[in-house]
C-alpha atoms as a PDB file:
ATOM      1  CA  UNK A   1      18.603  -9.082  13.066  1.00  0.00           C
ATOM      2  CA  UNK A   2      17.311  -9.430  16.661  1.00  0.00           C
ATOM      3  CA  UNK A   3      13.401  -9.988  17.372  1.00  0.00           C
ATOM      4  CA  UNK A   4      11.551 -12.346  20.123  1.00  0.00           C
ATOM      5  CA  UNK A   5       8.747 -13.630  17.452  1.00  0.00           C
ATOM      6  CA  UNK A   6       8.173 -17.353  17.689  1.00  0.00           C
ATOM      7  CA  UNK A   7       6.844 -19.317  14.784  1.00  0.00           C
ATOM      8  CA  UNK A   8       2.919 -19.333  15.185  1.00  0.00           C
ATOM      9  CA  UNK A   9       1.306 -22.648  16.410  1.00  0.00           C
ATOM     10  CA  UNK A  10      -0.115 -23.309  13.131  1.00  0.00           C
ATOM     11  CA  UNK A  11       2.727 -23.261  11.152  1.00  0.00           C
ATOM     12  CA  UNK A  12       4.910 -25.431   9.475  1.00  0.00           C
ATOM     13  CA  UNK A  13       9.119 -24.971   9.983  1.00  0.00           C
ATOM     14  CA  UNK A  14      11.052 -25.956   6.799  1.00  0.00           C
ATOM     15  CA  UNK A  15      14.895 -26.557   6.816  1.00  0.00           C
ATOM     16  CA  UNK A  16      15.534 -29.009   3.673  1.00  0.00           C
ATOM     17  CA  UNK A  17      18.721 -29.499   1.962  1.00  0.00           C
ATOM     18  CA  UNK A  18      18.928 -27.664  -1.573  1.00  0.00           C
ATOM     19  CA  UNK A  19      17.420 -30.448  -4.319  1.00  0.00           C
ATOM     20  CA  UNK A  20      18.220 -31.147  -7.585  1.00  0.00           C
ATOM     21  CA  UNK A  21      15.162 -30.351  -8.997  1.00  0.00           C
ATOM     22  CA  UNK A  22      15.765 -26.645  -8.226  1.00  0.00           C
ATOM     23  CA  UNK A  23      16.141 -23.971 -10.869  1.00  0.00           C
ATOM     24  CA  UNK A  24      19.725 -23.142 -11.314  1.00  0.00           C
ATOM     25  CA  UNK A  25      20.934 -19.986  -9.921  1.00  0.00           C
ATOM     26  CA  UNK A  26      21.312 -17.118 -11.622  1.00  0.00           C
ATOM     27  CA  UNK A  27      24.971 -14.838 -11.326  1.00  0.00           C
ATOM     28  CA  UNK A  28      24.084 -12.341  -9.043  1.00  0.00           C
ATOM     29  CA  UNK A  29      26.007  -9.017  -7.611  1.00  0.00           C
ATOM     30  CA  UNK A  30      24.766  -6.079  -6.008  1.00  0.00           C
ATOM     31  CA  UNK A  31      25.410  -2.224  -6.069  1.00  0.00           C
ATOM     32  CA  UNK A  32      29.268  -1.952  -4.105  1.00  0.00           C
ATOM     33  CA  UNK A  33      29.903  -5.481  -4.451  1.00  0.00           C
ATOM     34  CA  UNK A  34      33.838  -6.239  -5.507  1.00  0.00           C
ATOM     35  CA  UNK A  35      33.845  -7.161  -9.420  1.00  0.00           C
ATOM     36  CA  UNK A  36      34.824 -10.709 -10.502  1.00  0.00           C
ATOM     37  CA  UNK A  37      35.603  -9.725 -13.705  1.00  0.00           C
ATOM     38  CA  UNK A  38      38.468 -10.962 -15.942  1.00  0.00           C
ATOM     39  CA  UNK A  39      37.966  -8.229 -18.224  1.00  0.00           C
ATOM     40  CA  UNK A  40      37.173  -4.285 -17.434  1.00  0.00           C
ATOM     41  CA  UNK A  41      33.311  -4.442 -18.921  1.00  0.00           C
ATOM     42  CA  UNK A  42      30.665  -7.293 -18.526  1.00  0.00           C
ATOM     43  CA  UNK A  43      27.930  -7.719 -20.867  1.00  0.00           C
ATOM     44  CA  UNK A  44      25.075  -9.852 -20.684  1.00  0.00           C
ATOM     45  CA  UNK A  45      23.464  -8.605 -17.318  1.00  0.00           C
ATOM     46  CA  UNK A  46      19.898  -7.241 -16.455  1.00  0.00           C
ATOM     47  CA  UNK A  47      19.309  -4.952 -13.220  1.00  0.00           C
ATOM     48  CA  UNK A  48      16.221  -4.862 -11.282  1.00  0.00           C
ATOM     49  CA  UNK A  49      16.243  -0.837 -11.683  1.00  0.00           C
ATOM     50  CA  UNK A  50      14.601   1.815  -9.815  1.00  0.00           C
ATOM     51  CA  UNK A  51      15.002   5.024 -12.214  1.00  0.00           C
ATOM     52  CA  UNK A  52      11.663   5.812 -12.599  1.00  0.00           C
ATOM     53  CA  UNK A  53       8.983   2.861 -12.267  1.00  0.00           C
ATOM     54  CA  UNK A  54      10.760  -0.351 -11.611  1.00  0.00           C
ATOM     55  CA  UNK A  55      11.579  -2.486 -14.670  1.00  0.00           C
ATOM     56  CA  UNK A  56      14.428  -5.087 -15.404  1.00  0.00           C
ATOM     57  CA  UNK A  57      16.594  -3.412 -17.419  1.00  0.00           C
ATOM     58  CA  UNK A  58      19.500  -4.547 -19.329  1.00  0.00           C
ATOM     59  CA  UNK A  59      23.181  -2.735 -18.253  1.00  0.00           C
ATOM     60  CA  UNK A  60      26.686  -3.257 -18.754  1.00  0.00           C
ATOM     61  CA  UNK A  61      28.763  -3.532 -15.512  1.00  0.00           C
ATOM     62  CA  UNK A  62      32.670  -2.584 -15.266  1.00  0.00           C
ATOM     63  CA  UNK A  63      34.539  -1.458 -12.128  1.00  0.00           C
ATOM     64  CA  UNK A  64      34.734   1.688 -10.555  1.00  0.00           C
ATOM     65  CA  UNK A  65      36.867   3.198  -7.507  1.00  0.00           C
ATOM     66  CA  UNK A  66      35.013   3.170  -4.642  1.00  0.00           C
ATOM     67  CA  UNK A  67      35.391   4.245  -0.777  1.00  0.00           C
ATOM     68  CA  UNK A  68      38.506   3.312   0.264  1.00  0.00           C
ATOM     69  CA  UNK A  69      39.853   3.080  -3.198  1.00  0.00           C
ATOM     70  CA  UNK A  70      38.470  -0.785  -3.795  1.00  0.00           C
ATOM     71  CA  UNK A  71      37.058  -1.351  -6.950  1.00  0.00           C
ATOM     72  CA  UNK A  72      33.128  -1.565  -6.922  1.00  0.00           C
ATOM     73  CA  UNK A  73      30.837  -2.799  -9.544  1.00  0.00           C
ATOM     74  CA  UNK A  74      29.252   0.039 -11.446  1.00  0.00           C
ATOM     75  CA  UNK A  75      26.440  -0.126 -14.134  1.00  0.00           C
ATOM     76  CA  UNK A  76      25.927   1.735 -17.322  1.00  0.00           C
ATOM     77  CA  UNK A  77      21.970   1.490 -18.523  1.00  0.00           C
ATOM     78  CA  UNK A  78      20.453   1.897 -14.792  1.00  0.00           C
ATOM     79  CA  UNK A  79      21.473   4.801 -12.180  1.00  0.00           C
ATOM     80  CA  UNK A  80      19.197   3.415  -9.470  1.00  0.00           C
ATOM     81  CA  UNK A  81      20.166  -0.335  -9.705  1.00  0.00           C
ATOM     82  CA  UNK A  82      18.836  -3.304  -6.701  1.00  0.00           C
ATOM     83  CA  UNK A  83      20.712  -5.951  -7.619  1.00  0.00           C
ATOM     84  CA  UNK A  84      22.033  -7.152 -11.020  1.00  0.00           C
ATOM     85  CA  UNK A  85      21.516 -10.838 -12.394  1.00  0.00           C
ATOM     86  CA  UNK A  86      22.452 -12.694 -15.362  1.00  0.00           C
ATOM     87  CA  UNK A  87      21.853 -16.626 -16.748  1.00  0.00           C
ATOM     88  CA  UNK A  88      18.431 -17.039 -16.167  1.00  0.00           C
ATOM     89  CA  UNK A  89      15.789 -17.883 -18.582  1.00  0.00           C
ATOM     90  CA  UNK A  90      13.013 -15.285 -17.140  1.00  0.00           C
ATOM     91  CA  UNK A  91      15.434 -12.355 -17.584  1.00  0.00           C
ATOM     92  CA  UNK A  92      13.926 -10.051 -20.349  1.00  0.00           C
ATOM     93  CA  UNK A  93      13.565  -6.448 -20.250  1.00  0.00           C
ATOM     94  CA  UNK A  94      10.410  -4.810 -19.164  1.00  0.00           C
ATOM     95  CA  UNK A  95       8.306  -3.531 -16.316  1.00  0.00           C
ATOM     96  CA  UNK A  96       8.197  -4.984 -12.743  1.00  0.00           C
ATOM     97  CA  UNK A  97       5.450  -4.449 -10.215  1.00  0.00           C
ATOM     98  CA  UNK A  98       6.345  -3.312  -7.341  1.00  0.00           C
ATOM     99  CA  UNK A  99       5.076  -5.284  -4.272  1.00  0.00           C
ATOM    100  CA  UNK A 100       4.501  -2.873  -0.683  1.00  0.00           C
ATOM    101  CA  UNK A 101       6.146  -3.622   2.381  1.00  0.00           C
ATOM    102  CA  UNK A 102       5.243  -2.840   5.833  1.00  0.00           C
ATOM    103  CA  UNK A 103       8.507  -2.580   7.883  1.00  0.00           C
ATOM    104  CA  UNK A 104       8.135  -2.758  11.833  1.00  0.00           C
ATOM    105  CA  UNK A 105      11.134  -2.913  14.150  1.00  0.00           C
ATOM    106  CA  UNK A 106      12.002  -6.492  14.183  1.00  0.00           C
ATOM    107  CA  UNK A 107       9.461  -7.351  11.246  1.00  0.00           C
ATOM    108  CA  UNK A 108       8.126  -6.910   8.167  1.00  0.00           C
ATOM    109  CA  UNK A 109       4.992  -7.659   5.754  1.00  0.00           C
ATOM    110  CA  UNK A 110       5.220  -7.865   2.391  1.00  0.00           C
ATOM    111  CA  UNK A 111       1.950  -7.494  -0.276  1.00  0.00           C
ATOM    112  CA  UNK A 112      -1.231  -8.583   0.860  1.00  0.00           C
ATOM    113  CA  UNK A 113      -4.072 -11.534   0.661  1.00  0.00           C
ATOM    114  CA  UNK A 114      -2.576 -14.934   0.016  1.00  0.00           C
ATOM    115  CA  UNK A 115       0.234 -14.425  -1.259  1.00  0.00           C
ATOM    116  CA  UNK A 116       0.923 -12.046   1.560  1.00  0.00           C
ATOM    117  CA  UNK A 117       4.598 -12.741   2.840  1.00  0.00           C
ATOM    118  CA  UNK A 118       5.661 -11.877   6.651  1.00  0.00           C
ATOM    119  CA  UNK A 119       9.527 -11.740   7.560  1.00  0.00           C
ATOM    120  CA  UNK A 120      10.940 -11.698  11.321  1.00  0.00           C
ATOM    121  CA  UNK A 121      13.631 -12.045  12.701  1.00  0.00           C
ATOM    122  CA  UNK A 122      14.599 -14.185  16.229  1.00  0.00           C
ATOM    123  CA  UNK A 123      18.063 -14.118  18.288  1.00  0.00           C
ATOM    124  CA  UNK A 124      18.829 -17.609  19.049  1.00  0.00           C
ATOM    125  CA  UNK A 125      22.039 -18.066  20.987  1.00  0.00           C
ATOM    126  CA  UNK A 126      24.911 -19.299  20.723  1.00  0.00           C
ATOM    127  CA  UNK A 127      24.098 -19.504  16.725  1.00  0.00           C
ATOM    128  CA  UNK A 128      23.231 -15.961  16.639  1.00  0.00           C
ATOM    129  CA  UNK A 129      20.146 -14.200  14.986  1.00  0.00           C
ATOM    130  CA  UNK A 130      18.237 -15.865  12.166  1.00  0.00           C
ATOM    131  CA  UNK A 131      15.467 -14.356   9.589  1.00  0.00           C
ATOM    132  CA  UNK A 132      12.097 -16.573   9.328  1.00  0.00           C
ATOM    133  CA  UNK A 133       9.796 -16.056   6.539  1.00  0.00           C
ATOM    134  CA  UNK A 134       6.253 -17.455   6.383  1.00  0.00           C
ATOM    135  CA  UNK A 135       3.068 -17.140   3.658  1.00  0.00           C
ATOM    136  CA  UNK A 136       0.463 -19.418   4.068  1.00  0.00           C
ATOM    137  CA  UNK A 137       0.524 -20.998   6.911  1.00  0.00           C
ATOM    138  CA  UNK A 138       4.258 -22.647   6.088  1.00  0.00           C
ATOM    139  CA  UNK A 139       7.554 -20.911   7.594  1.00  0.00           C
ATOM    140  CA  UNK A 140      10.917 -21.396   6.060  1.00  0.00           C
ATOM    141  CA  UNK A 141      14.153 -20.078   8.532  1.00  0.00           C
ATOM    142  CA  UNK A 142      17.341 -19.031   7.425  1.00  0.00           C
ATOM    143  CA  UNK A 143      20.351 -18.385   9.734  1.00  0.00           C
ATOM    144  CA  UNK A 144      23.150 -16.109   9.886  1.00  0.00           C
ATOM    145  CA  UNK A 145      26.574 -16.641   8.284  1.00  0.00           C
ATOM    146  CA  UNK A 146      28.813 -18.264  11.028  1.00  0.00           C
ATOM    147  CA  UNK A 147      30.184 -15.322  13.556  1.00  0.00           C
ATOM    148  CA  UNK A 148      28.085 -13.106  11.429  1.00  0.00           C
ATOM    149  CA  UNK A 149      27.203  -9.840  13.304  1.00  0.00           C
ATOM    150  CA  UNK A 150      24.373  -7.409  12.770  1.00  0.00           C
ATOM    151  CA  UNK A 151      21.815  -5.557  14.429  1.00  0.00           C
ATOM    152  CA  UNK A 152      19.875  -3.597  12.115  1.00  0.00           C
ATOM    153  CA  UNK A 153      18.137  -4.358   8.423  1.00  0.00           C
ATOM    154  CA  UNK A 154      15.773  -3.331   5.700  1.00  0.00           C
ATOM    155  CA  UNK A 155      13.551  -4.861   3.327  1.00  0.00           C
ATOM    156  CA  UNK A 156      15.204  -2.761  -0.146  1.00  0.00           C
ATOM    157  CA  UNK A 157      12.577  -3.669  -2.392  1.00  0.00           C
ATOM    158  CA  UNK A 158      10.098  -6.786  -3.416  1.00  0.00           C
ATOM    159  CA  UNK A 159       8.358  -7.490  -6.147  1.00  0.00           C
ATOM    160  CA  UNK A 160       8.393 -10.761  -8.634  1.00  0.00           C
ATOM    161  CA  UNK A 161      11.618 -10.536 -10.295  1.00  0.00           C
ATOM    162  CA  UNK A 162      11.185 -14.306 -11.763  1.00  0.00           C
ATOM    163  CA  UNK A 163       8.108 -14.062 -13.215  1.00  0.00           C
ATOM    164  CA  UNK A 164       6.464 -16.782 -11.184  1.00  0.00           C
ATOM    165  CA  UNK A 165       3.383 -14.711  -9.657  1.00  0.00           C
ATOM    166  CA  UNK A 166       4.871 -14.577  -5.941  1.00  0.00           C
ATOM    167  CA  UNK A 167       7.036 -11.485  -4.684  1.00  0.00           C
ATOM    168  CA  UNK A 168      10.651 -11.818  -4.466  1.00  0.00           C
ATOM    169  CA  UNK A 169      12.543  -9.618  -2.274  1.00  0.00           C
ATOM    170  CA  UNK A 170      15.984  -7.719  -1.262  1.00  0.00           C
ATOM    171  CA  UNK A 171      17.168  -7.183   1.867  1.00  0.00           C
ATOM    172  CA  UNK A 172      19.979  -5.277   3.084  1.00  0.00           C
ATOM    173  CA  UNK A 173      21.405  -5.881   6.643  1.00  0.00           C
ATOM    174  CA  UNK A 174      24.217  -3.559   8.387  1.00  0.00           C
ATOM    175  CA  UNK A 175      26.018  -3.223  11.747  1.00  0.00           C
ATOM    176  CA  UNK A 176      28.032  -0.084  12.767  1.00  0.00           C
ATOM    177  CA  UNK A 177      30.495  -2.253  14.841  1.00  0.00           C
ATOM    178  CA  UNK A 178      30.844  -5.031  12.181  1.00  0.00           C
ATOM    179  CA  UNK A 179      32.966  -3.293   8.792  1.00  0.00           C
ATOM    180  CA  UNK A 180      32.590  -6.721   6.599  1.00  0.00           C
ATOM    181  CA  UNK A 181      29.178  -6.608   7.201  1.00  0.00           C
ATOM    182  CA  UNK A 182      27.987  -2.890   6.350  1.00  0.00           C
ATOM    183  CA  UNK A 183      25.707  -2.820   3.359  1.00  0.00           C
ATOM    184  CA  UNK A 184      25.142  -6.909   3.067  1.00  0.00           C
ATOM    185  CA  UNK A 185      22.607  -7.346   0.560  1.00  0.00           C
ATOM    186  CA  UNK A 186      20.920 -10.581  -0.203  1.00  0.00           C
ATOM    187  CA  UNK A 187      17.902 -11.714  -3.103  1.00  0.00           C
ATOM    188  CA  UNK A 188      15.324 -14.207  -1.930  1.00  0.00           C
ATOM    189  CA  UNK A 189      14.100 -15.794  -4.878  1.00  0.00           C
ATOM    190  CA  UNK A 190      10.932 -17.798  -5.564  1.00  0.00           C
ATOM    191  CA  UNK A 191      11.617 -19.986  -8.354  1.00  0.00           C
ATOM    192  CA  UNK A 192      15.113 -21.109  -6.984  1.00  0.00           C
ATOM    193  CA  UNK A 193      13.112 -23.035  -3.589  1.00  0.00           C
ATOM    194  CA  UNK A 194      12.188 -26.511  -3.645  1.00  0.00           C
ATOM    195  CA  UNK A 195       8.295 -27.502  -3.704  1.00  0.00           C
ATOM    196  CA  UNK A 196       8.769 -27.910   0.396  1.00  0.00           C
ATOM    197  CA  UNK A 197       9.907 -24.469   0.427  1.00  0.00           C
ATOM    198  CA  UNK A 198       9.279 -20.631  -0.030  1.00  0.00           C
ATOM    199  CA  UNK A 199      12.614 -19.479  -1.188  1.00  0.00           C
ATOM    200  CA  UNK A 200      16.218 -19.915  -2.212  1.00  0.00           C
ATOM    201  CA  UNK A 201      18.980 -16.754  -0.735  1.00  0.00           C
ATOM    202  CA  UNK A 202      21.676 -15.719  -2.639  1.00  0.00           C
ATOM    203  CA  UNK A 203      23.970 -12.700  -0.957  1.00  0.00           C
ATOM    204  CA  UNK A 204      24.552 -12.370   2.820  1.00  0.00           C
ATOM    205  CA  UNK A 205      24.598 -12.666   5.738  1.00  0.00           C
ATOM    206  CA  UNK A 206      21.545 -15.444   5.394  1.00  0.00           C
ATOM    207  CA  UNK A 207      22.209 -19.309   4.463  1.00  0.00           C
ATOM    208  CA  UNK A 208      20.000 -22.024   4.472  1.00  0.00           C
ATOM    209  CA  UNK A 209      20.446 -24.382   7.643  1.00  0.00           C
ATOM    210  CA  UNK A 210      22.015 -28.082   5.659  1.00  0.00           C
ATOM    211  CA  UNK A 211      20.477 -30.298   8.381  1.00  0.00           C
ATOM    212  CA  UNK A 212      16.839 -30.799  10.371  1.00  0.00           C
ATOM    213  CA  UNK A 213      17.100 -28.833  13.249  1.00  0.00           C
ATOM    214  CA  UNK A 214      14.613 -25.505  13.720  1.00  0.00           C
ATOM    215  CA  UNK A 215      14.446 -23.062  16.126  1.00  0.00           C
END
């Protein structure tokens, strides 16, 4: 992601180290990711799915053959699956609203009023692009994997997946020149952030900066 934005006067920049207090994380894969399993089918999982109004719905994963003949994670119960999560309290089937998202070039906005949420993206160098996300007044960065390449990127879908009344989102970010990179998907999660902050990541190519420093 590539932008010139600059964090607004009024806000606040968060970078904290990952408490104790925080939720635990829930397993997580996308759609194409490699399977861990041990065995061929994996029960026990819930997909934020997309067949006809979005709902969390429960599904059975087990590997398929995908491009390249590499084995990809496919689902049985959802055909139009986001992302697929399992171990968390909140997960229980049923309907999901689905939150709107303005995408702009090198930006996006999601929902509205106060607890609208506004993502863009800055190239710093020589640590390479990072994503900031603000809502309210307080802005939370998070930077690139190391040597991480990518110039283009999507909001997938948002909406609150953790039942905690703010909008949790997926984003998907892809170069054409960068193969490991093509199709990265990552969740940003409410309930996983510490008070100070708006959101945990789980996927790629984001991570949460360990020490003070903010662009």
């Amino acid at each position: 992601m590539r932008g010139a934005a600059r964090v607004a006067a009024f806000a606040v920049v968060f970078c904290c180290v990952r408490s104790a207090s925080a939720a635990p994380e829930p397993s997580v894969l996308f759609p194409g990711d490699a399977p861990p399993f041990a065995q061929s089918i994996s029960a026990g999982w819930f997909a934020v799915c997309l067949d006809s109004a979005a709902a969390l719905a429960p599904v059975t994963l087990s590997a398929k053959t995908g491009a390249g003949k590499k084995p990809v994670v496919a689902s049985t119960g959802c055909k139009t699956p986001v992302v697929f999560l399992r171990g968390a309290a909140w997960l229980a089937a049923g309907p999901l609203e689905t939150v709107t998202v303005d995408k702009q070039e090198a930006s996006a906005k999601i929902g509205g009023g106060e607890k609208e949420t506004n993502l863009w993206v800055t190239a710093e160098e020589p640590n390479g692009p990072h994503l900031n996300v603000e809502r309210g007044g307080l802005t939370q960065f998070f930077w690139t994997q190391p040597k991480a390449l990518w110039d283009q990127w999507e909001v997938v879908w948002a909406g609150d997946i953790d039942a905690d009344g703010l909008p949790d989102f997926v984003t998907r970010a892809w170069s054409e020149e960068e193969v490991d990179l093509h199709n990265a998907r990552a969740l940003f999660l409410s309930s996983l952030a510490d008070p100070e902050e708006l959101y945990d990541v789980i996927g790629g190519p984001f991570e949460r900066p360990a020490g003070p420093d903010a662009p």
